[in-house]
Protein backbone atom coordinates (compact mmCIF):
# COMPACT_ATOMS: atom_id res chain seq x y z
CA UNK A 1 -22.16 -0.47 -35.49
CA UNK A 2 -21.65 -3.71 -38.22
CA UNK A 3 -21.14 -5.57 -35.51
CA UNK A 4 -25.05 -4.66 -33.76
CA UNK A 5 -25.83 -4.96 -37.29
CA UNK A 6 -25.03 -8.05 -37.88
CA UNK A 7 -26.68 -9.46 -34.66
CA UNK A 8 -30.47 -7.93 -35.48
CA UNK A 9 -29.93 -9.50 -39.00
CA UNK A 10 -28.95 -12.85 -37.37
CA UNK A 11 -31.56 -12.29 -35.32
CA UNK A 12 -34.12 -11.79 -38.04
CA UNK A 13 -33.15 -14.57 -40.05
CA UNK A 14 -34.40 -16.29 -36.89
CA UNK A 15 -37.45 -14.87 -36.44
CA UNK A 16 -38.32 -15.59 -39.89
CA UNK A 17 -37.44 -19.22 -40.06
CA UNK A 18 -38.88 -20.06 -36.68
CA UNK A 19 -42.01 -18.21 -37.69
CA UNK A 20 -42.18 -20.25 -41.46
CA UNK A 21 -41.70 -23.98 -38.95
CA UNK A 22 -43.88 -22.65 -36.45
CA UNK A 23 -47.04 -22.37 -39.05
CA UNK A 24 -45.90 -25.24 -40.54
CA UNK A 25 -46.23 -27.43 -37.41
CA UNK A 26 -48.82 -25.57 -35.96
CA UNK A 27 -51.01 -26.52 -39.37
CA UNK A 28 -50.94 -30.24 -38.77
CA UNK A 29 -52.17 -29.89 -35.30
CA UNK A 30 -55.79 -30.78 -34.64
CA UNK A 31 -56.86 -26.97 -34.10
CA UNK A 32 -55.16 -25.93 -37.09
CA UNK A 33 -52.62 -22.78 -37.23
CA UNK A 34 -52.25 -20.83 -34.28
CA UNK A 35 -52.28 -16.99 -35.32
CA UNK A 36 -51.32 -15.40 -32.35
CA UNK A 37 -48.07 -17.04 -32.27
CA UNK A 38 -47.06 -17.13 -36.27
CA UNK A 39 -48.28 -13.28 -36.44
CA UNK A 40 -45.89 -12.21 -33.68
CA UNK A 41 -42.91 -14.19 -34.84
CA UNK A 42 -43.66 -12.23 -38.28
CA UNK A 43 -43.53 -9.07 -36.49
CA UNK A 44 -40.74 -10.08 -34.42
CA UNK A 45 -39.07 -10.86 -37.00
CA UNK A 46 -39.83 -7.79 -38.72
CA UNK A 47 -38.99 -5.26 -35.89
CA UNK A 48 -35.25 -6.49 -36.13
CA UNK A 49 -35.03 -6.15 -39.44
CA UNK A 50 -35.69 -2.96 -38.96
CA UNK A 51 -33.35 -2.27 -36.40
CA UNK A 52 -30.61 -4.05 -38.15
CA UNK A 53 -31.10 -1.79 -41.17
CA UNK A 54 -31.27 1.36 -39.27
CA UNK A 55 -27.31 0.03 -37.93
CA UNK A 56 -26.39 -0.85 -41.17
CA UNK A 57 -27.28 2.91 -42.25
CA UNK A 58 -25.83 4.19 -39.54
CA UNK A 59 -22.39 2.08 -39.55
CA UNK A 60 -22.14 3.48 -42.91
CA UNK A 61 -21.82 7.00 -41.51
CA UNK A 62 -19.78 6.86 -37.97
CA UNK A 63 -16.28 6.98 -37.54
CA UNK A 64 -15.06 3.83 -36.39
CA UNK A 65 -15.73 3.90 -32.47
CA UNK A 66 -13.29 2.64 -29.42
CA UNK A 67 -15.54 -0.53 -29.30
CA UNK A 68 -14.02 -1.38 -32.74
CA UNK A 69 -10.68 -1.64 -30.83
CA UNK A 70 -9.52 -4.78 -29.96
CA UNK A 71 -6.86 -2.86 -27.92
CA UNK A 72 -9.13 0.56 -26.30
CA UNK A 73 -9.16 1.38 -23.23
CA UNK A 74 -12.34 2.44 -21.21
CA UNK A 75 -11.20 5.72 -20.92
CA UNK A 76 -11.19 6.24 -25.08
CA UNK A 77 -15.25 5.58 -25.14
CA UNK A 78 -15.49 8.87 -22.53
CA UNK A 79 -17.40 11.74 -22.90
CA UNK A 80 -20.54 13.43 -24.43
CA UNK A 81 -22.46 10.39 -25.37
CA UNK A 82 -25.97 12.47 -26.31
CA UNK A 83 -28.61 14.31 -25.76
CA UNK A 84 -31.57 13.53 -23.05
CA UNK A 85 -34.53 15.82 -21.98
CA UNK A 86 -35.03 14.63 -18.30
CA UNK A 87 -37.87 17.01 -17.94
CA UNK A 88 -40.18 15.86 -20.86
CA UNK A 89 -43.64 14.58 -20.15
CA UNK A 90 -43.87 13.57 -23.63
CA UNK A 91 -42.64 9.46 -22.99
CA UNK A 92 -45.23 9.63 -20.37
CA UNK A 93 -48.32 10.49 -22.25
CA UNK A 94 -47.90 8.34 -24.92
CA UNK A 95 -47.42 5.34 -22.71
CA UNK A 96 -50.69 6.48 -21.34
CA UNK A 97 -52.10 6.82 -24.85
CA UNK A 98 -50.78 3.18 -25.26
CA UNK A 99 -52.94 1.76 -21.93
CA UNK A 100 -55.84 3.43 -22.94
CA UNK A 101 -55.66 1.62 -26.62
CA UNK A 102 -54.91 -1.06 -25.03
CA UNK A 103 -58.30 -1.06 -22.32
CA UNK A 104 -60.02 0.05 -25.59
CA UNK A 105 -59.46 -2.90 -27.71
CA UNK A 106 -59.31 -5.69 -24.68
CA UNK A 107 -62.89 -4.32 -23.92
CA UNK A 108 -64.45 -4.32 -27.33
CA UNK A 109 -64.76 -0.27 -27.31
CA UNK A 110 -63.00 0.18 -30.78
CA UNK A 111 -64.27 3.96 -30.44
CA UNK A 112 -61.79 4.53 -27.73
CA UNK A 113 -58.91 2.57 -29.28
CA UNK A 114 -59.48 5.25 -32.37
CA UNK A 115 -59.59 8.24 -29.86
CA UNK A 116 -56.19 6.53 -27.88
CA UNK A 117 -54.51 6.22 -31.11
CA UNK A 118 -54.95 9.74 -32.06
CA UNK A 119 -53.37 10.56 -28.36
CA UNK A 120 -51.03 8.24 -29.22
CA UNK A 121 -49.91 10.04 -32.77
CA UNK A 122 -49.86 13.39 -31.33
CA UNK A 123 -47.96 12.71 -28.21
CA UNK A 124 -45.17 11.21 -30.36
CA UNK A 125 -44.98 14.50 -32.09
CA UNK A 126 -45.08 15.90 -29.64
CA UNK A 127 -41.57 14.29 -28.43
CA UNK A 128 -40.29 14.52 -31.74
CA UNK A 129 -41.00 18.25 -32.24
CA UNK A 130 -40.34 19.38 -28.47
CA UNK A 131 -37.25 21.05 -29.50
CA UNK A 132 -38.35 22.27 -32.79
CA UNK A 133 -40.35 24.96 -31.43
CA UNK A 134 -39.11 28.59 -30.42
CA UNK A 135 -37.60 29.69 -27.14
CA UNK A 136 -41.05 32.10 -27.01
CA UNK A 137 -43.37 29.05 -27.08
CA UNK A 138 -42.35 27.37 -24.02
């Protein structure tokens, strides 16, 4: 896990420094800065960060795996790798919570980008609690 780590904090370095030229450049142009792009190199940026840290936590707390091995064989990764629910309608859902905020907002209708982030927030807990709930509930 250092090792997938390392690569989102590499890669957020990046992000960072390319966002940081980017306005700088973009500020000296006749139009002036160009928001769209500095604003999503920040967040770029920003999303690996927080995936790096979430490896760095997690390295911290795993064994060391077979990938670690210079010398493993394939066979020494097998097995249970984890858990997935192909029944859920959950992922579903909030993708569809997603399109609708995103009609809402392309359209001007900020009402139903409220109402589609709502769906949005309950359809992820939804996902996140659809194990947490009693055999008699389902």
């Amino acid at each position: 896990m250092k090792i997938e780590a390392r690569i989102f904090e590499l890669l957020t370095a990046f992000f960072f420094v390319a966002a940081i030229i980017y306005t700088i450049c973009t500020a000296f142009a006749s139009k002036g800065i160009e928001w769209v792009g500095v604003v999503g190199m920040f967040f770029s940026g920003g999303l690996t960060l927080i995936a790096g840290t979430y490896f760095r936590f997690v390295a911290r707390r795993v064994e060391i795996r077979p990938e670690d091995y210079e010398d493993a064989e394939v066979e020494d990764g097998a097995g249970e790798l984890g858990f997935f629910s192909p029944h859920s309608w959950w992922p579903i859902l909030i993708a569809a919570g997603a399109a609708m905020f995103g009609i809402g907002f392309a359209t001007g209708n900020f009402w139903f980008a409220i109402f589609a982030s709502v769906v949005i927030i309950g359809t992820a807990a939804g996902l996140v609690f659809e194990y947490h709930v009693g055999p008699e509930k389902h």
